[in-house]
Protein backbone atom coordinates (compact mmCIF):
# COMPACT_ATOMS: atom_id res chain seq x y z
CA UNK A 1 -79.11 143.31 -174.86
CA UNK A 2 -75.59 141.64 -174.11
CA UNK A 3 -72.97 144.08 -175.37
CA UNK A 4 -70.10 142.30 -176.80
CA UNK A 5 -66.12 142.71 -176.03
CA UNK A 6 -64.84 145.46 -178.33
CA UNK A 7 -62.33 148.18 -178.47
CA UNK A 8 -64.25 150.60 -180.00
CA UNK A 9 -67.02 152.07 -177.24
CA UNK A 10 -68.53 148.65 -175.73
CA UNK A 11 -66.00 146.93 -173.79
CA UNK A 12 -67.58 144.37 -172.00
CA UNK A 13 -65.88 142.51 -169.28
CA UNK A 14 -66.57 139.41 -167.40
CA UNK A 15 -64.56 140.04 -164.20
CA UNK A 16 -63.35 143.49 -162.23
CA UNK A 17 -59.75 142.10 -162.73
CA UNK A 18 -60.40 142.02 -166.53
CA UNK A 19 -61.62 145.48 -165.87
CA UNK A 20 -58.66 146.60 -163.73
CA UNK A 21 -56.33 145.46 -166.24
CA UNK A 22 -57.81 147.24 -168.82
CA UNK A 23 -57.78 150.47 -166.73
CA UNK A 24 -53.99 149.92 -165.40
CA UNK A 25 -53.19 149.46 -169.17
CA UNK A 26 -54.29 152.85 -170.09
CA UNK A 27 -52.42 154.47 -167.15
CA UNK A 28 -49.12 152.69 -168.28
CA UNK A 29 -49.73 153.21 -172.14
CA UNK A 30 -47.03 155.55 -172.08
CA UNK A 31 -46.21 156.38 -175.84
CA UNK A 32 -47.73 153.85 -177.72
CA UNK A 33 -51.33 154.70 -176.72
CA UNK A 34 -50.62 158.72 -177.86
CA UNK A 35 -50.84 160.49 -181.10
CA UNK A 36 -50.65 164.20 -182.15
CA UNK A 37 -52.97 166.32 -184.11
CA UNK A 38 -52.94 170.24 -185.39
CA UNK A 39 -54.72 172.37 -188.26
CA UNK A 40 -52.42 175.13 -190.48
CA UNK A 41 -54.74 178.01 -191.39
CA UNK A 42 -53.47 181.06 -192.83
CA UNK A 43 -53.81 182.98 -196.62
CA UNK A 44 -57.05 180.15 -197.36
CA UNK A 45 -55.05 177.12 -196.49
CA UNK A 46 -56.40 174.83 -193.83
CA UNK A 47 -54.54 171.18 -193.91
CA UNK A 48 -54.52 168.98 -190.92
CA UNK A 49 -51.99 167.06 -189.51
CA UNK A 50 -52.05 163.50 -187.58
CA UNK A 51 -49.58 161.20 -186.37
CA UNK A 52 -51.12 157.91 -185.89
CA UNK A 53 -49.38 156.17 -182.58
CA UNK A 54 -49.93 152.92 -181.54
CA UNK A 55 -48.33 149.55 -181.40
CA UNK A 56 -49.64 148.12 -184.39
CA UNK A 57 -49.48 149.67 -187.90
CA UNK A 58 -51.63 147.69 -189.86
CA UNK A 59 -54.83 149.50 -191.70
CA UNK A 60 -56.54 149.59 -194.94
CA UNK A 61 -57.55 152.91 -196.78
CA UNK A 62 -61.24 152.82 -196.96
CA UNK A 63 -63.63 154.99 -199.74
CA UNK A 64 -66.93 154.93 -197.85
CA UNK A 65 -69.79 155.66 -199.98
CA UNK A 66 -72.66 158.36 -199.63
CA UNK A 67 -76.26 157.30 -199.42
CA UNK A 68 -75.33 154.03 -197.42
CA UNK A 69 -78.04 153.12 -194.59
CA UNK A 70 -76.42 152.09 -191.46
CA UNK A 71 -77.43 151.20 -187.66
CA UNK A 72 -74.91 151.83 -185.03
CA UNK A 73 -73.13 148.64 -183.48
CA UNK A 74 -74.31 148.77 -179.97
CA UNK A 75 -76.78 150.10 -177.22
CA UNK A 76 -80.87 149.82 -176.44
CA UNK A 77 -81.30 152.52 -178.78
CA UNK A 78 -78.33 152.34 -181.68
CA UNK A 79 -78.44 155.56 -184.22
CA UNK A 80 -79.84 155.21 -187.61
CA UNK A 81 -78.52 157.17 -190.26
CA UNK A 82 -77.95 157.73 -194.28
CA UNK A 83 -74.92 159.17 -195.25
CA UNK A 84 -75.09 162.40 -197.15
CA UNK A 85 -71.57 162.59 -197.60
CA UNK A 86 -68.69 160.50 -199.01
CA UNK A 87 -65.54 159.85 -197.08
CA UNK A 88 -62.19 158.78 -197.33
CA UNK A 89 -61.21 156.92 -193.80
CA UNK A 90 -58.25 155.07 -191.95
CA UNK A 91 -59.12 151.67 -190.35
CA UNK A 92 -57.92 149.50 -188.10
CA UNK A 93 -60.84 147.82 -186.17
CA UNK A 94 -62.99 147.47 -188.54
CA UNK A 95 -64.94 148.82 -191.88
CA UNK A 96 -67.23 151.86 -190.47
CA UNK A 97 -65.26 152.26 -187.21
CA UNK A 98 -62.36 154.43 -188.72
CA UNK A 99 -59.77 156.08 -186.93
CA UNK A 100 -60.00 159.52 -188.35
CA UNK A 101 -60.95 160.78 -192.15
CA UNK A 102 -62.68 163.42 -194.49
CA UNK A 103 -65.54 163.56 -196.33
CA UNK A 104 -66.55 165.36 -199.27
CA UNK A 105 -67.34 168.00 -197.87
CA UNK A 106 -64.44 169.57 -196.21
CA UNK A 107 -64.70 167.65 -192.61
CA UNK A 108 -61.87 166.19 -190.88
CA UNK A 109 -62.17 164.25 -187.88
CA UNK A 110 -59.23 162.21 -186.03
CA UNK A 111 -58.91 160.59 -182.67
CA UNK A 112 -56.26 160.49 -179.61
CA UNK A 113 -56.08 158.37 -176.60
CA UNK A 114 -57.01 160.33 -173.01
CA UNK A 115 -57.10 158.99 -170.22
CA UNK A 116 -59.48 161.39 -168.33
CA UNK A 117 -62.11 160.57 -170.59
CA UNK A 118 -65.90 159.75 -168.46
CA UNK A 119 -68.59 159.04 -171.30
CA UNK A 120 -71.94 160.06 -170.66
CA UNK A 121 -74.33 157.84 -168.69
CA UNK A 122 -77.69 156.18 -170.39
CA UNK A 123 -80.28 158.63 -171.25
CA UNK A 124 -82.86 159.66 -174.29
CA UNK A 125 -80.42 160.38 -177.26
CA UNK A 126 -79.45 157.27 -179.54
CA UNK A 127 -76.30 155.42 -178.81
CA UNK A 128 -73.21 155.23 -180.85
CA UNK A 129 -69.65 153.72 -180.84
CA UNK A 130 -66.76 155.73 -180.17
CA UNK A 131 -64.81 154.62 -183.26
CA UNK A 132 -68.39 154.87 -185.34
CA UNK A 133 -68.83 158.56 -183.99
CA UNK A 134 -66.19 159.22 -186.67
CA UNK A 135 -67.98 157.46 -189.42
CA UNK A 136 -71.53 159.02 -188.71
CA UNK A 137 -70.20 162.80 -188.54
CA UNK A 138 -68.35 162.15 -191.72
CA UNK A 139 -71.35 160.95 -192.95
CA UNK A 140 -74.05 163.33 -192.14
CA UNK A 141 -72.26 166.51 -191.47
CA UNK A 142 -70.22 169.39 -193.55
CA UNK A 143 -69.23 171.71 -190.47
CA UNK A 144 -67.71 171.97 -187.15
CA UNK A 145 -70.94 173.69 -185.47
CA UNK A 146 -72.87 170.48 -187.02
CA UNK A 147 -70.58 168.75 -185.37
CA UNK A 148 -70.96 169.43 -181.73
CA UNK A 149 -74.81 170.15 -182.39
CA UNK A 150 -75.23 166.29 -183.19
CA UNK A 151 -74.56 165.68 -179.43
CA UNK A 152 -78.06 166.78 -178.84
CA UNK A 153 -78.90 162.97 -180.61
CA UNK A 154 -76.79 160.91 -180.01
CA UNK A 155 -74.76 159.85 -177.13
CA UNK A 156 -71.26 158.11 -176.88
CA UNK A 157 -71.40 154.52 -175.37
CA UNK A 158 -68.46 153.88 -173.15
CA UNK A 159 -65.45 152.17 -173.69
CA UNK A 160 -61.78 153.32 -175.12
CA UNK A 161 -61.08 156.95 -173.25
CA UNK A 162 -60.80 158.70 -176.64
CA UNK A 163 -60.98 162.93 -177.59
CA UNK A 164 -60.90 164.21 -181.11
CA UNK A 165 -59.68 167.11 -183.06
CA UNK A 166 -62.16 168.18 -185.77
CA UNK A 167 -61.61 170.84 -188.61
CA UNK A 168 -63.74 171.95 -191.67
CA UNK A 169 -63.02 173.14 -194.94
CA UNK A 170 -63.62 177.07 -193.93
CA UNK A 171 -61.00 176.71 -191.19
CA UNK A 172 -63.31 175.68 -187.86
CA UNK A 173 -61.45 173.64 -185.34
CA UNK A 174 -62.95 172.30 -182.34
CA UNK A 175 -61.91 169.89 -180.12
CA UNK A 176 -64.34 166.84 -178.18
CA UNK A 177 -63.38 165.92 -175.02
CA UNK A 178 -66.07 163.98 -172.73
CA UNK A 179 -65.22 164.95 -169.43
CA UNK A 180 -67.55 163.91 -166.26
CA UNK A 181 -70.58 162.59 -168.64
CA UNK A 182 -70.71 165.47 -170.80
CA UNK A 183 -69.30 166.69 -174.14
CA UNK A 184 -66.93 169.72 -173.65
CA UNK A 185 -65.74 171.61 -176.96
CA UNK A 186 -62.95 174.03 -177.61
CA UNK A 187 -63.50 176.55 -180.66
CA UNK A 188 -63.64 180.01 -181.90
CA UNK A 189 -61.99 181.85 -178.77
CA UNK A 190 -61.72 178.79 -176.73
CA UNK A 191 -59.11 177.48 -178.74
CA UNK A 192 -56.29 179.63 -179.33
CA UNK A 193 -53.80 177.23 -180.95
CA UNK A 194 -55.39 173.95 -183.05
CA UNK A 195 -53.40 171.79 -181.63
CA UNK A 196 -54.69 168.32 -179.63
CA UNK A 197 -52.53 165.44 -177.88
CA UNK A 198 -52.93 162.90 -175.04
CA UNK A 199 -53.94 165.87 -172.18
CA UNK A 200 -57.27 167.73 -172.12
CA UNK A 201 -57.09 171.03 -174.07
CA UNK A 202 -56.90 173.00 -170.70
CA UNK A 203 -54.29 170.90 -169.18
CA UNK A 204 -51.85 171.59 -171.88
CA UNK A 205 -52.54 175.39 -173.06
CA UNK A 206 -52.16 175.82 -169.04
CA UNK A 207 -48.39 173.83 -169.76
CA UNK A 208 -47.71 176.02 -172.84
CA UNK A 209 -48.36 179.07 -170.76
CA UNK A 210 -46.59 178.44 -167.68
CA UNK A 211 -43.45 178.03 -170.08
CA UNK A 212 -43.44 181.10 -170.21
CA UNK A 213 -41.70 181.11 -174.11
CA UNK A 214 -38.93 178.60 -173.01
CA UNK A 215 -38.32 175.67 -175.42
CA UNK A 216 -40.97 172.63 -174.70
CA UNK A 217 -38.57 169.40 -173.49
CA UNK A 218 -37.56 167.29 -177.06
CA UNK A 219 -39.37 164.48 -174.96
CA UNK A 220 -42.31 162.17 -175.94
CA UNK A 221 -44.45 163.68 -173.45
CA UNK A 222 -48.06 164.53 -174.71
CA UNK A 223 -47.11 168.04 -173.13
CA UNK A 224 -43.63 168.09 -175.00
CA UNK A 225 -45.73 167.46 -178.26
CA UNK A 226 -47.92 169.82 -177.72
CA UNK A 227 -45.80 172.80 -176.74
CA UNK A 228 -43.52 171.63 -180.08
CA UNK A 229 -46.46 171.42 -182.17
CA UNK A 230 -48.04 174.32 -181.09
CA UNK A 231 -44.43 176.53 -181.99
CA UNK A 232 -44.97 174.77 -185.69
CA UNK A 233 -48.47 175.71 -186.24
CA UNK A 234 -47.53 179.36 -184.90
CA UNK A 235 -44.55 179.35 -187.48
CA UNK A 236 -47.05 178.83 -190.35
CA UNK A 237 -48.54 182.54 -190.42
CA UNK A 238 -44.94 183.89 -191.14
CA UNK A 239 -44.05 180.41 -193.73
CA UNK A 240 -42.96 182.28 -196.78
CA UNK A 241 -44.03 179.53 -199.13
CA UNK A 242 -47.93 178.65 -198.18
CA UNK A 243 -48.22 176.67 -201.42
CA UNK A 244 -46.06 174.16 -199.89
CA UNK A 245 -48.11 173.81 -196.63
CA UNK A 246 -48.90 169.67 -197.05
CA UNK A 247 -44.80 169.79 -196.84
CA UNK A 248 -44.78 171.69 -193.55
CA UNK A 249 -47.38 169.86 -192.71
CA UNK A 250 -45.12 166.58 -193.05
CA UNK A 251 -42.01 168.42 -191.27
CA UNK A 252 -44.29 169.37 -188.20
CA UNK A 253 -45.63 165.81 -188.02
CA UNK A 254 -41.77 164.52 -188.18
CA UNK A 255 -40.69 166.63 -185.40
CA UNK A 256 -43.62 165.18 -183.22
CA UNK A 257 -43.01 161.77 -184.04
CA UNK A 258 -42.12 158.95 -182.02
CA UNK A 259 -40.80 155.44 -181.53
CA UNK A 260 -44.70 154.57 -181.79
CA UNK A 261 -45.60 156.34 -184.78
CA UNK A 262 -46.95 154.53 -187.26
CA UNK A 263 -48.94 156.37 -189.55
CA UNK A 264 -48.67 160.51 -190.76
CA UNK A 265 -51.50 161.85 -192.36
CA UNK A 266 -52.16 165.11 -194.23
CA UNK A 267 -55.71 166.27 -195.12
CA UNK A 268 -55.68 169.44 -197.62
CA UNK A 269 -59.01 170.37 -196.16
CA UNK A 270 -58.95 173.25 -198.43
CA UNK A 271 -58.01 171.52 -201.84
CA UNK A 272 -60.12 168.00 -201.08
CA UNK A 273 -57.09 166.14 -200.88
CA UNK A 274 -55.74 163.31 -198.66
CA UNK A 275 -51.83 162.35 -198.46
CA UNK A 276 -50.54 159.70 -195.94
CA UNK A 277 -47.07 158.07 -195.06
CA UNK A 278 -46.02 154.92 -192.96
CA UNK A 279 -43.20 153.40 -191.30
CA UNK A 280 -42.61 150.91 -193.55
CA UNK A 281 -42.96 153.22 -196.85
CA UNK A 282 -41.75 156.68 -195.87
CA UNK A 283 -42.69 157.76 -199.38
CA UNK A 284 -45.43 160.38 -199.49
CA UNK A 285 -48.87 158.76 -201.30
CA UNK A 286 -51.55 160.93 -202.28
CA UNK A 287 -55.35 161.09 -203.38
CA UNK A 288 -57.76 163.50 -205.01
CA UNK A 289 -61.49 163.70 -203.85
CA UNK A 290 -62.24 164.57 -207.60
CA UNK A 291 -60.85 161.04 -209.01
CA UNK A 292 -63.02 159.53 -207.02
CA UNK A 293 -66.55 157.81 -207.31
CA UNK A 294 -68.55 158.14 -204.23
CA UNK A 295 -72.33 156.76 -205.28
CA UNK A 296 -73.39 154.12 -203.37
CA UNK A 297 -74.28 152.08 -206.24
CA UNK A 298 -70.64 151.53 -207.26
CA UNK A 299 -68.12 148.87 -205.25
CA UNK A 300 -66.72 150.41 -202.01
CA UNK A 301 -62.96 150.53 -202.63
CA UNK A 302 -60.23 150.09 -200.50
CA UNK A 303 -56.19 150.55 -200.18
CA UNK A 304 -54.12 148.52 -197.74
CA UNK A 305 -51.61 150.91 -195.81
CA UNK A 306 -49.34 148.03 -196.47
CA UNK A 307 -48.96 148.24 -200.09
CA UNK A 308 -45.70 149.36 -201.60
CA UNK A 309 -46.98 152.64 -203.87
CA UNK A 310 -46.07 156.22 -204.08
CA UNK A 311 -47.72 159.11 -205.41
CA UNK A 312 -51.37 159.07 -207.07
CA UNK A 313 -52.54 156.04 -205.93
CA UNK A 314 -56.38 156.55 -207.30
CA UNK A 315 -55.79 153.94 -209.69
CA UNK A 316 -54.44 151.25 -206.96
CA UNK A 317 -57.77 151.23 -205.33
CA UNK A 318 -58.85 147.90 -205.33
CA UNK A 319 -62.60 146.89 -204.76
CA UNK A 320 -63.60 146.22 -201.00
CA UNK A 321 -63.78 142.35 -200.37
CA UNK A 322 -65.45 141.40 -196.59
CA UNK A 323 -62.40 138.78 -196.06
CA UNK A 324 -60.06 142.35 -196.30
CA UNK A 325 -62.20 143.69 -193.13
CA UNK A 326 -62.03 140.23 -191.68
CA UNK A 327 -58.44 139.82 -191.49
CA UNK A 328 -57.78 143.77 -190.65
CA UNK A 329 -60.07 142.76 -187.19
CA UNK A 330 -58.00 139.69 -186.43
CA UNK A 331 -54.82 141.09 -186.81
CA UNK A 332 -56.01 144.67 -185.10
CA UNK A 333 -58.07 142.76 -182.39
CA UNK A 334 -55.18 139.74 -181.49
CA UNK A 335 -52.10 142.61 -181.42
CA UNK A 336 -53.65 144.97 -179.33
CA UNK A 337 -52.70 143.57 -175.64
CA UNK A 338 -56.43 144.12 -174.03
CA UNK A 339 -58.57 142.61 -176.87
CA UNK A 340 -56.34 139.72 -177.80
CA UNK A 341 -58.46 137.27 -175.53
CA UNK A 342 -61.77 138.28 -177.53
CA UNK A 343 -63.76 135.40 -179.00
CA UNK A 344 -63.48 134.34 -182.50
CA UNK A 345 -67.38 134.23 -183.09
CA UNK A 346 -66.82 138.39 -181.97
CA UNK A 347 -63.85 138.87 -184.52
CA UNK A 348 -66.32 137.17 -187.40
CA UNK A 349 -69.36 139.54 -186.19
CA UNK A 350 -67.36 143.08 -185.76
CA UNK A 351 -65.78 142.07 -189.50
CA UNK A 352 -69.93 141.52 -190.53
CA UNK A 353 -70.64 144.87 -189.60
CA UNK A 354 -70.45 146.57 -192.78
CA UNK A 355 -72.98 144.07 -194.45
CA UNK A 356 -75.79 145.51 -192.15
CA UNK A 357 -75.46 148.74 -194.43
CA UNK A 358 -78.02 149.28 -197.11
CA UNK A 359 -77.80 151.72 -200.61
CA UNK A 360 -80.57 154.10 -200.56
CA UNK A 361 -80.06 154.88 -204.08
CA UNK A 362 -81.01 158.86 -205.14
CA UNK A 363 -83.15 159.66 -208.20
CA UNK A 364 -81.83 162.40 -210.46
């Protein structure tokens, strides 16, 4: 099977040069190929943090259905799955290959860029996209341990060196690194502070300790982030006012930001509850999992980052329209510097996607 360009896990290229670029362009990414990520937990409030950096900023606000059938995009042997769970995701390349989200159930999952990343080679489990790894945990499961038990099934393709922080609504953090062909997690003991940047975990608790207490550099380092980040999410067991954690939530995400940062998202993991800002709107927009309608047999619905509301915004959801995930793959796939050569019969396919997915509708 001939696997076609794409950002997400199957980048496909016709020359070594094309493939040296592609690797010299990750080594000189620099700050707009970073993001930061953290969980709050203290007194029964878990919210998670993400500051979305990259060099382009456009997205649309996706409401993904449960019970939807869908095939991974990719591999001999692509995953199968029905989603038990509905989501609420952030896209850029694409309908089902989100960026990070929550489901219904309590599950957060977001991705950063790292560099050391090695995906596994080909063996027996069923092959997924790295952007679609998001989708099919929010999908299928509720918990962190369900999480990093999936890798028994299904295996990462390679392509974009990606980690990911995940969280769940009891407080579980973990983070997913593949390092040297094989998944390694952080959790429970093995992650002392929930914190996640552009480093491996190790790499930058071993920074935060050698500090030694000092203040971490007001840089944009990924180790400068982290060290900050990590004093925030400290700071949050003494925070007076837990009630107002999505605000320090906000405040920790500001003092991470950088020149790069597009989007800043807060998931009350706790409370079902997503809140998002962007450079262009600075005003803080919110949604409630409970206004929402997650059978498959009503219209997918969708908000563009872009539009100019504030506040509630479950009543700006718009229905999902296939030219919406066609133009959010040109613009995503033409901006970002080592996709903008791919093939405009590959931007109409990736934008297709979506329409592979079938409703299994449930009897009561």
């Amino acid at each position: 099977m001939r696997r076609p360009l794409s950002f997400r896990s199957r980048l496909s290229f016709q020359s070594l040069p094309a493939l040296f670029t592609l690797f010299a362009f990750g080594l000189a990414a620099g700050p707009g190929f970073a993001c930061t990520t953290f969980c709050l937990r203290d007194s029964g409030r878990v919210v998670f943090g993400k500051n979305y950096d990259w060099n382009i900023g456009e997205g649309l606000l996706i409401v993904n259905p449960r019970g939807l059938a869908r095939v991974a995009d990719g591999g001999d042997r692509p995953a199968r799955w029905t989603a038990r769970y509905g989501s609420v995701t952030f896209n850029q390349y694409g309908r089902d290959f989100p960026s990070g989200g929550m489901n219904e159930a309590g599950l957060a999952i977001e991705v950063m860029w790292l560099d050391d990343t090695r995906h596994p080679g080909v063996d027996h489990r069923h092959s997924i996209d790295v952007l679609q790894w998001v989708q099919y945990q929010l999908d299928n499961q509720a918990t962190v341990a369900e999480v990093l038990a999936s890798d028994r099934k299904i295996r990462i393709l390679d392509g974009a060196p990606l980690h990911y922080l995940v969280a769940d609504r009891s407080g579980q953090v973990a983070t997913v690194e593949f390092l040297n062909g094989r998944l390694i997690a952080h959790s429970g003991e093995r992650l002392p502070i929930p914190v996640l940047t552009n480093d491996t975990y190790d790499k930058s608790i071993r920074f935060v300790r050698d500090l030694g207490g000092k203040p971490a550099a007001g840089d944009e380092s990924s180790l400068s982030r982290f060290a900050r980040t990590v004093e925030r999410v400290r700071g949050f067991a003494t925070e007076p006012n837990k009630k107002d954690a999505v605000a320090y939530a906000f405040e920790t995400l500001r003092q991470a930001a950088q020149r790069s940062t597009r989007w800043s998202l807060v998931y009350e993991l706790d409370r079902l509850r997503v809140h998002f800002r962007t450079r262009e709107h600075r005003q803080i927009r919110f949604l409630s999992f409970s206004d929402l309608d997650f059978r498959c047999s009503q219209p997918v619905r969708v908000l563009d980052l872009a539009a100019d509301v504030a506040g509630d915004f479950a009543q700006r959801l718009i229905p999902y329209q296939r030219g919406m995930n066609r133009r959010i793959v040109e613009i995503s796939y033409r901006q970002t510097p080592f996709l903008a050569a791919i093939p405009e019969a590959e931007i109409e396919r990736i934008s297709r996607v979506p329409e592979t997915a079938t409703c299994q509708v449930q009897r009561p």
